[in-house]
PDB file of N, CA and C in Angstrom:
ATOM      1  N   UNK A   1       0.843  -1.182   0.000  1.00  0.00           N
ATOM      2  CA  UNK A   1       0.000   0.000   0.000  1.00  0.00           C
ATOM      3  C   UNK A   1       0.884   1.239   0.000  1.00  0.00           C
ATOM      4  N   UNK A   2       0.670   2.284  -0.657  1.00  0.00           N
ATOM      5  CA  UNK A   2       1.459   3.719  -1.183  1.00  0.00           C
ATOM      6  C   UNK A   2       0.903   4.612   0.040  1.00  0.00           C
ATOM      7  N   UNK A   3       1.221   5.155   0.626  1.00  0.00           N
ATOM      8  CA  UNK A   3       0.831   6.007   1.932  1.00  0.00           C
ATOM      9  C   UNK A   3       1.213   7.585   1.247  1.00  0.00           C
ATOM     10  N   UNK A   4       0.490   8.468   1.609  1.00  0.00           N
ATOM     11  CA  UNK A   4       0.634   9.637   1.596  1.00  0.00           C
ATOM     12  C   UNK A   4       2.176  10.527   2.232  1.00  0.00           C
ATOM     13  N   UNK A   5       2.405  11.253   1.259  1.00  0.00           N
ATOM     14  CA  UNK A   5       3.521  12.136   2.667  1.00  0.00           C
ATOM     15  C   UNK A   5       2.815  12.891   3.802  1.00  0.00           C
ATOM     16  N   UNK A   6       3.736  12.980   5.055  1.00  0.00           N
ATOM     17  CA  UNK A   6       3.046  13.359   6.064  1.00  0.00           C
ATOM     18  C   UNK A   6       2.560  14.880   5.833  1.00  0.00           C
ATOM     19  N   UNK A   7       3.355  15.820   5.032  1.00  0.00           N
ATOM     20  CA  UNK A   7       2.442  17.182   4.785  1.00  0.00           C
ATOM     21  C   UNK A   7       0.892  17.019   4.084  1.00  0.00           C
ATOM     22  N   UNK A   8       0.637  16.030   3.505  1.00  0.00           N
ATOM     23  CA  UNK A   8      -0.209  15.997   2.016  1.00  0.00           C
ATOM     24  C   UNK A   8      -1.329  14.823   3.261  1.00  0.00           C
ATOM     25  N   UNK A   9      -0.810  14.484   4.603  1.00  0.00           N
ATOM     26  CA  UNK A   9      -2.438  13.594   4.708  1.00  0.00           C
ATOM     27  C   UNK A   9      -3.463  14.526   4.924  1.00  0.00           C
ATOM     28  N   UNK A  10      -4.814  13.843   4.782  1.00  0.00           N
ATOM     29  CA  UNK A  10      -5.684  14.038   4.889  1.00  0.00           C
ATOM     30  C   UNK A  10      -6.558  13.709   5.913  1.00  0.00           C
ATOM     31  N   UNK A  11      -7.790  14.032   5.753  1.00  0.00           N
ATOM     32  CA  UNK A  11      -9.015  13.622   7.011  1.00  0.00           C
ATOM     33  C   UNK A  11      -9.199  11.688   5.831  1.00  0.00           C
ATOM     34  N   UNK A  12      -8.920  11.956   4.837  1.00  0.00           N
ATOM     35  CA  UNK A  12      -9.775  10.874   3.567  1.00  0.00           C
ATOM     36  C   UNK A  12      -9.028   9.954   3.745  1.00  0.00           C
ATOM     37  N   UNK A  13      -7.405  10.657   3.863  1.00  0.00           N
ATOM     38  CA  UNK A  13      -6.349   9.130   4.268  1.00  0.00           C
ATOM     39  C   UNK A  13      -6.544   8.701   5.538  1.00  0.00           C
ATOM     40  N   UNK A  14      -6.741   9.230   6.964  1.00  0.00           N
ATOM     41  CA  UNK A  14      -7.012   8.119   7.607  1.00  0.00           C
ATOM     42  C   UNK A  14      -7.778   8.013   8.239  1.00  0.00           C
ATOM     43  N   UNK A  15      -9.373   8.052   7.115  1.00  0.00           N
ATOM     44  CA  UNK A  15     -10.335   7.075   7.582  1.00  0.00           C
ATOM     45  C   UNK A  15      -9.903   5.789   6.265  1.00  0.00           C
ATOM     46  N   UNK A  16      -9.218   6.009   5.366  1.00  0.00           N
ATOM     47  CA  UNK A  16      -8.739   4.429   4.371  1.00  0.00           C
ATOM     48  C   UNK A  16      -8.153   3.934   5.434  1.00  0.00           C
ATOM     49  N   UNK A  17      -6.976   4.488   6.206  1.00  0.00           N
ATOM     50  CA  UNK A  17      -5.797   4.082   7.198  1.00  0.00           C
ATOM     51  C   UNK A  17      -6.735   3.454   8.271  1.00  0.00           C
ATOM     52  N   UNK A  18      -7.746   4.001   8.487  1.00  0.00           N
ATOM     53  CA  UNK A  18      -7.902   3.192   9.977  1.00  0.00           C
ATOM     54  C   UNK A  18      -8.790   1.777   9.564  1.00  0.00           C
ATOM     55  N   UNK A  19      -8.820   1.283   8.354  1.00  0.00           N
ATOM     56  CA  UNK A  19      -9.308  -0.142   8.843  1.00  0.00           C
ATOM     57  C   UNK A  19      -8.194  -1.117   8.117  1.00  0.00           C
ATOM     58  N   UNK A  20      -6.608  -0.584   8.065  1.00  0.00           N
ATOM     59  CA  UNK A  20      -5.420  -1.378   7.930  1.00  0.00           C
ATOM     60  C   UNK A  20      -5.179  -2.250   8.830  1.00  0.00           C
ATOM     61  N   UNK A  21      -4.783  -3.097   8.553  1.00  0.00           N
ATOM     62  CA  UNK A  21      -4.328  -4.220   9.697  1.00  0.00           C
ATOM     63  C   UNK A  21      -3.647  -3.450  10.874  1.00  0.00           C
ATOM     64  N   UNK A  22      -2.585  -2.598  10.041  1.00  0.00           N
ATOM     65  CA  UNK A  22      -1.482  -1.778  10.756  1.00  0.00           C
ATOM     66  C   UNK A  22      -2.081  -0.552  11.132  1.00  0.00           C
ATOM     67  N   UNK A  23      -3.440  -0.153  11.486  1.00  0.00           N
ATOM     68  CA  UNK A  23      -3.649   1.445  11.194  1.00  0.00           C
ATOM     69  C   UNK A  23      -2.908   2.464  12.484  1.00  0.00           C
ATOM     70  N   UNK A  24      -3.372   1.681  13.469  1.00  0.00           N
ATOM     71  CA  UNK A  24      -2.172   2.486  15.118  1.00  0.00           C
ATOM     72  C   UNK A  24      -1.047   2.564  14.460  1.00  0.00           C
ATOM     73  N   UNK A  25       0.297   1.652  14.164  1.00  0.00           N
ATOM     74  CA  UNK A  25       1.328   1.864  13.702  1.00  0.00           C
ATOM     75  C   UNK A  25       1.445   2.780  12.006  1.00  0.00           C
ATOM     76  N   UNK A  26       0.977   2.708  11.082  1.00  0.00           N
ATOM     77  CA  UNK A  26       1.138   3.286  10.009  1.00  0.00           C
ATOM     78  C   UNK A  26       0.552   4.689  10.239  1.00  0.00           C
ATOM     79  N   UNK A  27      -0.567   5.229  11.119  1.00  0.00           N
ATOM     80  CA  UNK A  27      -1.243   6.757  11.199  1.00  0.00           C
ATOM     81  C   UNK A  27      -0.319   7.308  12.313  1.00  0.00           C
ATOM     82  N   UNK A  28      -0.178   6.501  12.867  1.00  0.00           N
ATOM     83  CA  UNK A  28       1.363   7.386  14.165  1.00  0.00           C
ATOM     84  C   UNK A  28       2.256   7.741  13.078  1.00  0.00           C
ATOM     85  N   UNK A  29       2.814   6.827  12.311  1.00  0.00           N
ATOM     86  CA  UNK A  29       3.922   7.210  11.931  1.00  0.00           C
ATOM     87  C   UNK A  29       3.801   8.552  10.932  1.00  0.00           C
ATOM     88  N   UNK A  30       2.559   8.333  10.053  1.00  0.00           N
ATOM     89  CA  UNK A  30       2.209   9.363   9.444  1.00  0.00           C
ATOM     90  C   UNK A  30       2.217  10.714   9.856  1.00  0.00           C
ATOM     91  N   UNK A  31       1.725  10.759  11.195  1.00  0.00           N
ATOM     92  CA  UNK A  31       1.518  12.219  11.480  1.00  0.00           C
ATOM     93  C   UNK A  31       2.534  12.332  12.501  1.00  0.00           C
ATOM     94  N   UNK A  32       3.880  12.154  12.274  1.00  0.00           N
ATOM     95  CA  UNK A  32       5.330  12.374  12.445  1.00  0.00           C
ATOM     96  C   UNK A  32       5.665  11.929  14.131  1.00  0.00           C
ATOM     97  N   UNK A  33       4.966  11.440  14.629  1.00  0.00           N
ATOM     98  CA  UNK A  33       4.954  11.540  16.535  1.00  0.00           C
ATOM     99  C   UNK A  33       6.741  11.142  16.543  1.00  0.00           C
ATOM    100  N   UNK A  34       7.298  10.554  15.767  1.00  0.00           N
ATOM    101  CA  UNK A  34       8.797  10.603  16.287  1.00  0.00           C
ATOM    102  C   UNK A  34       9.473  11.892  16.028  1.00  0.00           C
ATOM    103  N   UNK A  35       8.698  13.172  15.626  1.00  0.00           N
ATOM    104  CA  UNK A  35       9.455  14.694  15.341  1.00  0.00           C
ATOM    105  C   UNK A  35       8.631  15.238  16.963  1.00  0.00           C
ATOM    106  N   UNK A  36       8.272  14.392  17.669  1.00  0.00           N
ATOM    107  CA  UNK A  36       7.817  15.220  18.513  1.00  0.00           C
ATOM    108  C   UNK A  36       8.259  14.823  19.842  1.00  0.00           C
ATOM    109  N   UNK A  37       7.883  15.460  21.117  1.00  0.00           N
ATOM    110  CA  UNK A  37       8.237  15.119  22.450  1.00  0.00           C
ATOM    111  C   UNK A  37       7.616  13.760  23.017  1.00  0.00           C
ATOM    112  N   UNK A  38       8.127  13.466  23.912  1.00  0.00           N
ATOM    113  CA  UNK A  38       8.401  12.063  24.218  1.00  0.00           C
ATOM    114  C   UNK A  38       6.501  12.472  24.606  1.00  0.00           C
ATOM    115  N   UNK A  39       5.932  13.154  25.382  1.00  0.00           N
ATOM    116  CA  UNK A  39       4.650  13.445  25.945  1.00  0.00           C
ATOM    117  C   UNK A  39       3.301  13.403  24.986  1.00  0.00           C
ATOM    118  N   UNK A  40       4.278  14.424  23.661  1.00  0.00           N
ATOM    119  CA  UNK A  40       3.549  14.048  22.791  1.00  0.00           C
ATOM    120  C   UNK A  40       3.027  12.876  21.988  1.00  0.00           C
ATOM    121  N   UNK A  41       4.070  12.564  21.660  1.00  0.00           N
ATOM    122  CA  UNK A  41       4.042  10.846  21.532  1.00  0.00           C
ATOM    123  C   UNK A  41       3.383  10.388  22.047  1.00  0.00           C
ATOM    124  N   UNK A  42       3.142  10.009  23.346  1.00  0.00           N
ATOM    125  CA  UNK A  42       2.043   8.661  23.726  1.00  0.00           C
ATOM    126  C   UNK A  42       0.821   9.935  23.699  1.00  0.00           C
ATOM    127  N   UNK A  43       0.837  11.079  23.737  1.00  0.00           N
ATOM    128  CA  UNK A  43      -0.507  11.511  23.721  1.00  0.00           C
ATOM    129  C   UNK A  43      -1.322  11.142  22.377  1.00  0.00           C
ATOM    130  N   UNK A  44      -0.517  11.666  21.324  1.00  0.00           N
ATOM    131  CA  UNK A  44      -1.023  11.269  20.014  1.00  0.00           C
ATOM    132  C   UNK A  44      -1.562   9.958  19.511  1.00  0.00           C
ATOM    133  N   UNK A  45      -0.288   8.722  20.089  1.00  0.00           N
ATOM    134  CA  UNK A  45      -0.663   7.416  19.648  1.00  0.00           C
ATOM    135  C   UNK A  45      -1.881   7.235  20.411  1.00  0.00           C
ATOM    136  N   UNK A  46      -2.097   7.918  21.950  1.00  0.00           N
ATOM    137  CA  UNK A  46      -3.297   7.331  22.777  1.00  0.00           C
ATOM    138  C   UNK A  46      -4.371   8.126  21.594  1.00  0.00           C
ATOM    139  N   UNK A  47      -4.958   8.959  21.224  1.00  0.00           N
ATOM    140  CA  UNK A  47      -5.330   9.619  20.252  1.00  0.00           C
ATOM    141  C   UNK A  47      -5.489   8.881  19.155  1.00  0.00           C
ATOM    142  N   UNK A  48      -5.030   8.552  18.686  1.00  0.00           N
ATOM    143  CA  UNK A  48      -4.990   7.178  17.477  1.00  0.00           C
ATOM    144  C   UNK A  48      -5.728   6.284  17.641  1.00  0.00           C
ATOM    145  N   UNK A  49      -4.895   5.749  18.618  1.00  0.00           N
ATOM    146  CA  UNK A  49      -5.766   4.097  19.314  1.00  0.00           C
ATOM    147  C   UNK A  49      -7.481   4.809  19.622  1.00  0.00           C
ATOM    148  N   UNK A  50      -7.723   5.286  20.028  1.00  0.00           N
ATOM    149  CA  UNK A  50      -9.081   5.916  20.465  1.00  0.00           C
ATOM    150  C   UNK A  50      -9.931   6.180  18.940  1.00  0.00           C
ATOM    151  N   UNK A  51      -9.323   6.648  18.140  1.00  0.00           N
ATOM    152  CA  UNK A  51     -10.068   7.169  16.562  1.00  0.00           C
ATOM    153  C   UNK A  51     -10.287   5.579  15.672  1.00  0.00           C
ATOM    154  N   UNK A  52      -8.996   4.616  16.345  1.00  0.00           N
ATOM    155  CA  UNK A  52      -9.309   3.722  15.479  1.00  0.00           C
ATOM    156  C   UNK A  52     -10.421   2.795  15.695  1.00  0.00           C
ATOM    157  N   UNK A  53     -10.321   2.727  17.643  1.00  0.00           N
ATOM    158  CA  UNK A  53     -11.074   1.805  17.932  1.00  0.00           C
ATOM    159  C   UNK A  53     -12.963   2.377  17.831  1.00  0.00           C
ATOM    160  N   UNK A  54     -12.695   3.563  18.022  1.00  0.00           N
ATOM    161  CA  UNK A  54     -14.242   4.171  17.719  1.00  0.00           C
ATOM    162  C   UNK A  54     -14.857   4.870  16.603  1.00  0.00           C
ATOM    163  N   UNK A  55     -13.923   4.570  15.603  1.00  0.00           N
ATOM    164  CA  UNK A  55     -14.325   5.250  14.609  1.00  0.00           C
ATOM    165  C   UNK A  55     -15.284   6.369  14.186  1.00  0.00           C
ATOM    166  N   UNK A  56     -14.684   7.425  14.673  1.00  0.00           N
ATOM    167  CA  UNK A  56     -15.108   8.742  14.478  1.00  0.00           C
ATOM    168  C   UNK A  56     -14.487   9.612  13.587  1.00  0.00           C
ATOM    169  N   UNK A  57     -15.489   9.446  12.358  1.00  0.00           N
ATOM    170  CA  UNK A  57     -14.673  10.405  11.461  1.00  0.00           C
ATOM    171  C   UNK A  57     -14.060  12.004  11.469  1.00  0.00           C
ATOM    172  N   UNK A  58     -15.317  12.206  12.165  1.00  0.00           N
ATOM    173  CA  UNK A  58     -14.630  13.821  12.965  1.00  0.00           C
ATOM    174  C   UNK A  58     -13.316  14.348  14.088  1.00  0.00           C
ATOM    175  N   UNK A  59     -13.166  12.992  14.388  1.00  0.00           N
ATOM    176  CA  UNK A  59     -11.454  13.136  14.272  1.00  0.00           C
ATOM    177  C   UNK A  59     -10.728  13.303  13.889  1.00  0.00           C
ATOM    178  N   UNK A  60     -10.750  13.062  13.036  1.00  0.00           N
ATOM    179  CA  UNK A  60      -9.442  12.738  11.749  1.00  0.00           C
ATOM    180  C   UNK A  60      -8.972  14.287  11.628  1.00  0.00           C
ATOM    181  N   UNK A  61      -9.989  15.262  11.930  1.00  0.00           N
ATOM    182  CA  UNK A  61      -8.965  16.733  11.620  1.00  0.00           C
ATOM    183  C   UNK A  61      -8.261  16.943  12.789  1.00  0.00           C
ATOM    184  N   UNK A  62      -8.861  16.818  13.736  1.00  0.00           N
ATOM    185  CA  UNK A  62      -8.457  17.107  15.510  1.00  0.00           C
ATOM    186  C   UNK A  62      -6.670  16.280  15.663  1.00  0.00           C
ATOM    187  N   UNK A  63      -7.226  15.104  14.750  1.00  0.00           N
ATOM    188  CA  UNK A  63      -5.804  14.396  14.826  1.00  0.00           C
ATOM    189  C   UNK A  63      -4.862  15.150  14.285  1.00  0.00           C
ATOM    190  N   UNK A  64      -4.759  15.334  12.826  1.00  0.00           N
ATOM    191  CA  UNK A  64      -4.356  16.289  11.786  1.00  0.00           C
ATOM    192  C   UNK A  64      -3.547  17.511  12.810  1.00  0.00           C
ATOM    193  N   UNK A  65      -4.448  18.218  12.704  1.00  0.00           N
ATOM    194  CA  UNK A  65      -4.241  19.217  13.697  1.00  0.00           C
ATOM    195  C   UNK A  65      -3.385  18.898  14.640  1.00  0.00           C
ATOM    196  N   UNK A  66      -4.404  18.636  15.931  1.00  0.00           N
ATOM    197  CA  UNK A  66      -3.147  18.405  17.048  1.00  0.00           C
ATOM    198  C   UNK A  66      -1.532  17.755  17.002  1.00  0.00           C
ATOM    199  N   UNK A  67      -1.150  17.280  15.982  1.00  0.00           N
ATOM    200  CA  UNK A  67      -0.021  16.485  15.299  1.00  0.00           C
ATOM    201  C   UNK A  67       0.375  17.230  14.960  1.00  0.00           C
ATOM    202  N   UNK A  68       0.201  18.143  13.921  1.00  0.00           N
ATOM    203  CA  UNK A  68       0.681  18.849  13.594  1.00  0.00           C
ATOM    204  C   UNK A  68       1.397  20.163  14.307  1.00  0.00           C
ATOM    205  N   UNK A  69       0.430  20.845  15.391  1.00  0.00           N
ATOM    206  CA  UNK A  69       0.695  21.355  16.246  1.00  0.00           C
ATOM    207  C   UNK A  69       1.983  21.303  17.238  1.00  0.00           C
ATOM    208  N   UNK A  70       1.384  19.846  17.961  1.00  0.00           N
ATOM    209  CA  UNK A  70       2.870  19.041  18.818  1.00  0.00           C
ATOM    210  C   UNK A  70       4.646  19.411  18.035  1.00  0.00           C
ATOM    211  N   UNK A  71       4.110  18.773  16.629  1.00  0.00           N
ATOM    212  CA  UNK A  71       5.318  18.796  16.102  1.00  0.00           C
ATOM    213  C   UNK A  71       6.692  19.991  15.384  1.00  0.00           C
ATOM    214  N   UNK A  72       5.525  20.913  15.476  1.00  0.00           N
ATOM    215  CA  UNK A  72       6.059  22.533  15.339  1.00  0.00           C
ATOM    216  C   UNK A  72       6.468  23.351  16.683  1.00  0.00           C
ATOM    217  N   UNK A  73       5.862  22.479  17.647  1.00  0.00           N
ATOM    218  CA  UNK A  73       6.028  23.042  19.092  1.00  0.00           C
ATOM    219  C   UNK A  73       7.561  22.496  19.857  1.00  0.00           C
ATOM    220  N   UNK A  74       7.798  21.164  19.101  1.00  0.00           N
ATOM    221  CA  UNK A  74       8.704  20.162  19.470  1.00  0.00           C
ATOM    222  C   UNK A  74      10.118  21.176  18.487  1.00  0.00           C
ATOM    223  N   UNK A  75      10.064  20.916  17.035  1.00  0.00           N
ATOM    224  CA  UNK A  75      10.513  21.934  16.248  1.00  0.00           C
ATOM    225  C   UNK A  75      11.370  23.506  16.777  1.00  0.00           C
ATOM    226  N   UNK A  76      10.142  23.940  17.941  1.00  0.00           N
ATOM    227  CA  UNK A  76      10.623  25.031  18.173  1.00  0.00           C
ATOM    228  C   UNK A  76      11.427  25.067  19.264  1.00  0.00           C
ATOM    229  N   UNK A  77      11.121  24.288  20.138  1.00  0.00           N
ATOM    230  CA  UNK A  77      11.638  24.356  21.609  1.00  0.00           C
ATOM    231  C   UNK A  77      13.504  23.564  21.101  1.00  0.00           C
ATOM    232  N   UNK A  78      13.312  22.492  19.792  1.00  0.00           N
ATOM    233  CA  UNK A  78      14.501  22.495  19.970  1.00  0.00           C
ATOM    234  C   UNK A  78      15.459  23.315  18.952  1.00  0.00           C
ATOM    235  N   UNK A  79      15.075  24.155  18.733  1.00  0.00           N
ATOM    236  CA  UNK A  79      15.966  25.089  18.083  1.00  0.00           C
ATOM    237  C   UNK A  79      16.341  25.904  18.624  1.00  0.00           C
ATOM    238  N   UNK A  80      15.435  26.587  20.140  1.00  0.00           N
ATOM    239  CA  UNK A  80      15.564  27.138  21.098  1.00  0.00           C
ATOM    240  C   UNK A  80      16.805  27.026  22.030  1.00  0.00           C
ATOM    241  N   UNK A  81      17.073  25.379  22.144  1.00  0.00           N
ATOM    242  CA  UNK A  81      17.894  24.677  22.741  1.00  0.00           C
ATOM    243  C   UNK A  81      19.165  24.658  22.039  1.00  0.00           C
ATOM    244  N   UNK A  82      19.388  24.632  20.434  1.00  0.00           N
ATOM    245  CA  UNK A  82      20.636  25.092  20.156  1.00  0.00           C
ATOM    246  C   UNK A  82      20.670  25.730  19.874  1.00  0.00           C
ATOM    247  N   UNK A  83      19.946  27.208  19.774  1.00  0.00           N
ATOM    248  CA  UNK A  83      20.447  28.318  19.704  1.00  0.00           C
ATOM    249  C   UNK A  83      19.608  29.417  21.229  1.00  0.00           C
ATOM    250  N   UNK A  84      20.052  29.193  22.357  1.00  0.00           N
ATOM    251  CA  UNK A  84      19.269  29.949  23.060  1.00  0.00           C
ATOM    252  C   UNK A  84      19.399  31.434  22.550  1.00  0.00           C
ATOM    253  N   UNK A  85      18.252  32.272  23.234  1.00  0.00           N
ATOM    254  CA  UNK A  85      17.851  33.164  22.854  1.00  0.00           C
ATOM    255  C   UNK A  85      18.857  34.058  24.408  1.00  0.00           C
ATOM    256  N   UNK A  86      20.152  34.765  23.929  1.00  0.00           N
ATOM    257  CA  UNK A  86      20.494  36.034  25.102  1.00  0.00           C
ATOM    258  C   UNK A  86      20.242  36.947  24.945  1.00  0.00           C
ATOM    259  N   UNK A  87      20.180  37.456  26.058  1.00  0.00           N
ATOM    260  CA  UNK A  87      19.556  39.469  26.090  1.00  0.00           C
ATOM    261  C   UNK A  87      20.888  40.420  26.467  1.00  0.00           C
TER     262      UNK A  87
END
């Protein structure tokens, strides 16, 4: 199966994704949880596991989203870290 890049998923890719054998492991990976904090991570996968097992399509943006979010937040804090900010 051809998976989407993680900029380009959609709400459409994972409701296909969530009735994969693999859908917890292949939609984590999709929406980058290893670019993000260790917190984020199990928040997201718990997030996952929850969309897959109840299938709610109106998730799928919240997921989107919040993933996306985490991972720009993760992004920032560590750039922060090699380059602190002095006054």
């Amino acid at each position: 199966m051809s998976y989407p890049p993680q900029s380009e998923i959609s709400e459409n890719d994972l409701e296909a994704l969530r009735r994969a054998p693999d859908a917890i492991a292949v939609i984590t990976a999709l929406l980058g949880t290893r670019e993000m904090a260790p917190a984020d991570q199990i928040r997201t996968e718990e997030e996952v596991r929850e969309y897959v097992r109840l299938a709610q399509p109106q998730e799928a943006h919240a997921l989107i989203h919040n993933s996306k979010s985490r991972r720009e937040s993760w992004e920032r804090e560590q750039v922060l870290k090699e380059n602190p900010v002095v006054d």
